[in-house]
N, C-alpha and C. Protein backbone atom coordinates (compact mmCIF):
# COMPACT_ATOMS: atom_id res chain seq x y z
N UNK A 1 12.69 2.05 6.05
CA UNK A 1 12.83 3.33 5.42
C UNK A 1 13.74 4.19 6.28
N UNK A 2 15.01 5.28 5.85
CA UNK A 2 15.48 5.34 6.32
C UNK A 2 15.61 7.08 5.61
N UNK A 3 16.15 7.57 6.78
CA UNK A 3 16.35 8.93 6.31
C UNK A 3 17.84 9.60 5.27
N UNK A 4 18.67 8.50 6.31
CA UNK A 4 20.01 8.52 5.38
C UNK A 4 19.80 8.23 3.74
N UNK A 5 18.90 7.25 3.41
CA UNK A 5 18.39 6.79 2.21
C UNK A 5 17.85 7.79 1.22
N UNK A 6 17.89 8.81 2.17
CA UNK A 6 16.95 9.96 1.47
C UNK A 6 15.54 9.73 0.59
N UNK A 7 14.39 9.14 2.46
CA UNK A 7 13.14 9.10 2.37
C UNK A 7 12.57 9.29 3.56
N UNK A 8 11.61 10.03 2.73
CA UNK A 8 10.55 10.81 3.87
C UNK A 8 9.16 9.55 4.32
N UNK A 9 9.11 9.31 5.44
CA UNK A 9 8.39 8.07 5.48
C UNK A 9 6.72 8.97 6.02
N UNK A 10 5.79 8.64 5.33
CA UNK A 10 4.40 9.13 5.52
C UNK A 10 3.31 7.83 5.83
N UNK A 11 3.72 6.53 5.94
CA UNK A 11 2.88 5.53 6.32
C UNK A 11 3.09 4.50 6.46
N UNK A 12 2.97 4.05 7.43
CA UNK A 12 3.69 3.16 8.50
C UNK A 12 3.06 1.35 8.36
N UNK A 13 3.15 0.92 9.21
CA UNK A 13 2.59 -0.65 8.98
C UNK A 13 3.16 -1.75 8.09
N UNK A 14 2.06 -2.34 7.41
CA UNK A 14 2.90 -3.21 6.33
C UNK A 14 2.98 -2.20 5.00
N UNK A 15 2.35 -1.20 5.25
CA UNK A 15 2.17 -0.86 3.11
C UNK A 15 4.10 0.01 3.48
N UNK A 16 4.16 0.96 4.06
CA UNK A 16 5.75 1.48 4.28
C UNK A 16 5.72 2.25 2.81
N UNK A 17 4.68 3.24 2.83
CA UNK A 17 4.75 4.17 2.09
C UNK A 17 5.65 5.39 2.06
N UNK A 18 6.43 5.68 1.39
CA UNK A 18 7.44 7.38 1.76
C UNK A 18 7.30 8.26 0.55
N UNK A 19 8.10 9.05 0.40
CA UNK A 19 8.31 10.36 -0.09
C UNK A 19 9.64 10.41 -0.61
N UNK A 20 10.31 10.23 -2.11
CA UNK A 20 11.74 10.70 -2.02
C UNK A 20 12.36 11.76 -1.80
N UNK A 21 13.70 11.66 -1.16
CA UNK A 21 14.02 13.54 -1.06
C UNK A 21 14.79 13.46 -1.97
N UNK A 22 15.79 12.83 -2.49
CA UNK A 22 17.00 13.31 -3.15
C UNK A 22 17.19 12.33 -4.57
N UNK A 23 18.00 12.83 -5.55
CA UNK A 23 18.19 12.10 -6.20
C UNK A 23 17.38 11.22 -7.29
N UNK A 24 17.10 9.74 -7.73
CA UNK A 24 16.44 9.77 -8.94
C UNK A 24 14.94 9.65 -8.48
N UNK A 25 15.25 9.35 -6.95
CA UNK A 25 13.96 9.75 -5.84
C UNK A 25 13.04 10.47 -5.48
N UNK A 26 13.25 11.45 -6.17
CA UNK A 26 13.26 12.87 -5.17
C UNK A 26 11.37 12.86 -5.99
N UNK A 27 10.80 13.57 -4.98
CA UNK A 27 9.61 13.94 -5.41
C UNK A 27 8.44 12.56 -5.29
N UNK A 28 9.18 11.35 -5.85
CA UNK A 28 8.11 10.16 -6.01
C UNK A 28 7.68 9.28 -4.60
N UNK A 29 6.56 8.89 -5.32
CA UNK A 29 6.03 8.42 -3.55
C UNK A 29 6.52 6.81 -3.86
N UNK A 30 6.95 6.09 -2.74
CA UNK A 30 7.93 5.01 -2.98
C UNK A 30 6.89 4.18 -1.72
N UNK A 31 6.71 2.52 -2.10
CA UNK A 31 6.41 2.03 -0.90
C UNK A 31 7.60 0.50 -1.24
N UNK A 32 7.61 0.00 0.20
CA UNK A 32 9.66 -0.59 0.19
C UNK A 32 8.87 -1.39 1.81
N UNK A 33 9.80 -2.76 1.66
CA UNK A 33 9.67 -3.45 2.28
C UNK A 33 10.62 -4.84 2.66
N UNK A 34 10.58 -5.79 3.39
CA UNK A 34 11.27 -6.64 3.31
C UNK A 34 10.51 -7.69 2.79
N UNK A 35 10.87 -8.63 2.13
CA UNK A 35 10.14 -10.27 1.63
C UNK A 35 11.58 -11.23 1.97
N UNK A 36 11.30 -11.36 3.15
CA UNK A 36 12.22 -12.58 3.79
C UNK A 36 13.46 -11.65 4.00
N UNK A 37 14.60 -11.91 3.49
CA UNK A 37 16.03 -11.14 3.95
C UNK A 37 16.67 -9.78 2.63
N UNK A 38 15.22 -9.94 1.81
CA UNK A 38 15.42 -9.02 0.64
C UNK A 38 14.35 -8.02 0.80
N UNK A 39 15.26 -6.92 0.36
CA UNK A 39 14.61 -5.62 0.59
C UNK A 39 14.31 -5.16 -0.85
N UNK A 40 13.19 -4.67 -1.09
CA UNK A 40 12.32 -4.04 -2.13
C UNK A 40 11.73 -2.88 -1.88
N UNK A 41 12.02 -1.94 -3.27
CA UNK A 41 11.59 -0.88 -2.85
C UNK A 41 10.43 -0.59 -4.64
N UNK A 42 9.23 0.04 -4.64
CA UNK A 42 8.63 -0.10 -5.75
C UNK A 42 8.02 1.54 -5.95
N UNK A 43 8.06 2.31 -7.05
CA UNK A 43 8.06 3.36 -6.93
C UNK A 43 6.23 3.39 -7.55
N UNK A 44 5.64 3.96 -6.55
CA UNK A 44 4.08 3.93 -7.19
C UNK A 44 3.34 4.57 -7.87
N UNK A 45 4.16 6.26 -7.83
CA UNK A 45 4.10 7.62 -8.98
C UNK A 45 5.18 8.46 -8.67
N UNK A 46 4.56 9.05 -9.89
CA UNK A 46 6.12 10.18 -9.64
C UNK A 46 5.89 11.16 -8.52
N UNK A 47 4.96 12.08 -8.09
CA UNK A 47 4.36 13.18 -7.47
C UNK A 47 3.36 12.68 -6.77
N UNK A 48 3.01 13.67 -5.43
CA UNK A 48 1.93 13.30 -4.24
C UNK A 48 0.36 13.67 -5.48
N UNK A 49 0.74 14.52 -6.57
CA UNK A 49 -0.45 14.91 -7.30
C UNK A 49 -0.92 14.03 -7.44
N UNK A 50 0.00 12.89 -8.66
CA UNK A 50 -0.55 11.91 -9.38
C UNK A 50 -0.63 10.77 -7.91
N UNK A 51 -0.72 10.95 -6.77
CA UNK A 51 -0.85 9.74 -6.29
C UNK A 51 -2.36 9.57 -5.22
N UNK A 52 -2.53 11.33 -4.76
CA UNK A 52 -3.42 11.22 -4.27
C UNK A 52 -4.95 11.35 -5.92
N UNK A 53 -4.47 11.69 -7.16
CA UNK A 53 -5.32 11.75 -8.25
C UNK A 53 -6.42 10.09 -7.87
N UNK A 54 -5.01 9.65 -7.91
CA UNK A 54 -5.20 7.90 -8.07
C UNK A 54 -6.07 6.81 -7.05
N UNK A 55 -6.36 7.88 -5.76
CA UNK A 55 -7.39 7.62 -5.07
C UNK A 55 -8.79 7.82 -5.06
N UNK A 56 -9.23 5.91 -4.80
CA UNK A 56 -10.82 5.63 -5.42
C UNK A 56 -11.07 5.56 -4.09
N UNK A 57 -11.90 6.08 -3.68
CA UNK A 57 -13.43 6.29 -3.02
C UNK A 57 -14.31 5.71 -3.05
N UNK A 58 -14.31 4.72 -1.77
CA UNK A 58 -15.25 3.18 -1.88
C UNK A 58 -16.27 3.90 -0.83
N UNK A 59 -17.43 3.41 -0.69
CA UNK A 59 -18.94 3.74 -0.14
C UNK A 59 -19.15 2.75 0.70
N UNK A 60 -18.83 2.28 2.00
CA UNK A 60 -18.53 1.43 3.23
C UNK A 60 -20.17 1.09 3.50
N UNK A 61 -21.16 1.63 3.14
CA UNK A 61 -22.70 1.60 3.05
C UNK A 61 -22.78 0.48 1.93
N UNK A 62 -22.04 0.31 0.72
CA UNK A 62 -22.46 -0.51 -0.22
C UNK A 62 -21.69 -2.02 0.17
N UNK A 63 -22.04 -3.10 0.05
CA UNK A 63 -22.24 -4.43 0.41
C UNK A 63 -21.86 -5.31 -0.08
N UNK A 64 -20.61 -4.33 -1.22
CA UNK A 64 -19.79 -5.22 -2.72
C UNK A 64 -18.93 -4.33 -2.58
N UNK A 65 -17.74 -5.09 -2.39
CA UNK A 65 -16.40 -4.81 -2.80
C UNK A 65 -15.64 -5.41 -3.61
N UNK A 66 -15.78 -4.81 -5.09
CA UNK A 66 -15.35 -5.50 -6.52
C UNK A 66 -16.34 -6.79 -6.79
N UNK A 67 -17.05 -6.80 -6.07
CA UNK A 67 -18.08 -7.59 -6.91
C UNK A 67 -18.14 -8.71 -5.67
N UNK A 68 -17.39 -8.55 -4.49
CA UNK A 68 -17.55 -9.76 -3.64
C UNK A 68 -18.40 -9.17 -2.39
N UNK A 69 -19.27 -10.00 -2.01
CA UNK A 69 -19.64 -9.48 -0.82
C UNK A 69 -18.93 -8.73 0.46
N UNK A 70 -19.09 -8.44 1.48
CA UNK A 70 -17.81 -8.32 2.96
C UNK A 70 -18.44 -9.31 3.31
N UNK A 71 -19.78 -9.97 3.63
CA UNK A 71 -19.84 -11.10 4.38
C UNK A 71 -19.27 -12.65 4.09
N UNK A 72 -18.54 -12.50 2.63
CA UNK A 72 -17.81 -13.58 2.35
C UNK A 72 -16.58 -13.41 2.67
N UNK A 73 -15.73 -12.46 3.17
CA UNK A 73 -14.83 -12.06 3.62
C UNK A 73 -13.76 -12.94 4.44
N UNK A 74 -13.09 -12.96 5.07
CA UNK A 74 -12.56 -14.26 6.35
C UNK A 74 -11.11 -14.37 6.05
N UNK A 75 -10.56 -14.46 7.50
CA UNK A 75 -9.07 -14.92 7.28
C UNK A 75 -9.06 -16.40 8.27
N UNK A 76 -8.04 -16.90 8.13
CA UNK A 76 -7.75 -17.94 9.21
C UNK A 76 -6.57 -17.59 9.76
N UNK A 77 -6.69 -18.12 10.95
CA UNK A 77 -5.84 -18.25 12.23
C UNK A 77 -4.50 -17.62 11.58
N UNK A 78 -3.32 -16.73 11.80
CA UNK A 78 -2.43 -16.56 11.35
C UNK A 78 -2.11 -16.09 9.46
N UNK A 79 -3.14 -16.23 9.18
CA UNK A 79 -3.44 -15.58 7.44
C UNK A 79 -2.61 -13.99 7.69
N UNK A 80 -2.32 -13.57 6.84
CA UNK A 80 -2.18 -12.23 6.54
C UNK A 80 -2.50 -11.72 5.24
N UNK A 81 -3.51 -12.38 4.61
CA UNK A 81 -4.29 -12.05 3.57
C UNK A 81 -6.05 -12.52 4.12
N UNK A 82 -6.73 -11.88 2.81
CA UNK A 82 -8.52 -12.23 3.43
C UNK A 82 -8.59 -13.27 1.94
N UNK A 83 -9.38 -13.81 2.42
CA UNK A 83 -10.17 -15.12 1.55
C UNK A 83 -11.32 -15.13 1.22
N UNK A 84 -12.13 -15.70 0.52
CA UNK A 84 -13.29 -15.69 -0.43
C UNK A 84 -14.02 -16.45 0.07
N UNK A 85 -15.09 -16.53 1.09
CA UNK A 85 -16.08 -17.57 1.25
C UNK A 85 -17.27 -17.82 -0.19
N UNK A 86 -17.11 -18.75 -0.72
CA UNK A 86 -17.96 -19.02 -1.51
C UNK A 86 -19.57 -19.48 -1.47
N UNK A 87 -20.47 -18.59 -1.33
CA UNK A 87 -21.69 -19.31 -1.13
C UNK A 87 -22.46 -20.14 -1.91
């Protein structure tokens, strides 16, 4: 993310969430990344309104996430995704 690009960058890591400033950009919250030597950029709403609207509020006390346990949870060695232990 770049400023020349005209984007405001608000979150860092792998998600590479920003802010457009200018242009057909401007206003929408954008998250952009690389997948191998190609760069992608995916626009996720138009406005910070509709984006913080769009935030769900999970209960870290409850013991199901979408219907899966956390204790089935698990990655392996080098994963960069989580996996499904099946009981």
């Amino acid at each position: 993310m770049d400023y020349e690009l005209g984007l405001f960058p608000v979150g860092g890591g792998d998600l590479g969430i920003s802010i457009g400033l200018k242009d057909e950009l401007k206003d929408k919250i954008i998250t952009s990344g690389l997948v191998g030597s190609k760069k992608y950029e995916t626009v996720l709403c138009d406005n910070i309104f509709e984006f913080v609207r769009g935030i769900e509020v999970l209960d870290i006390n409850d013991d199901f996430l979408y219907g899966i346990k956390y204790s089935q949870l698990f990655k392996n060695w080098g994963d960069d995704f989580w996996r499904v232990r099946e009981v």
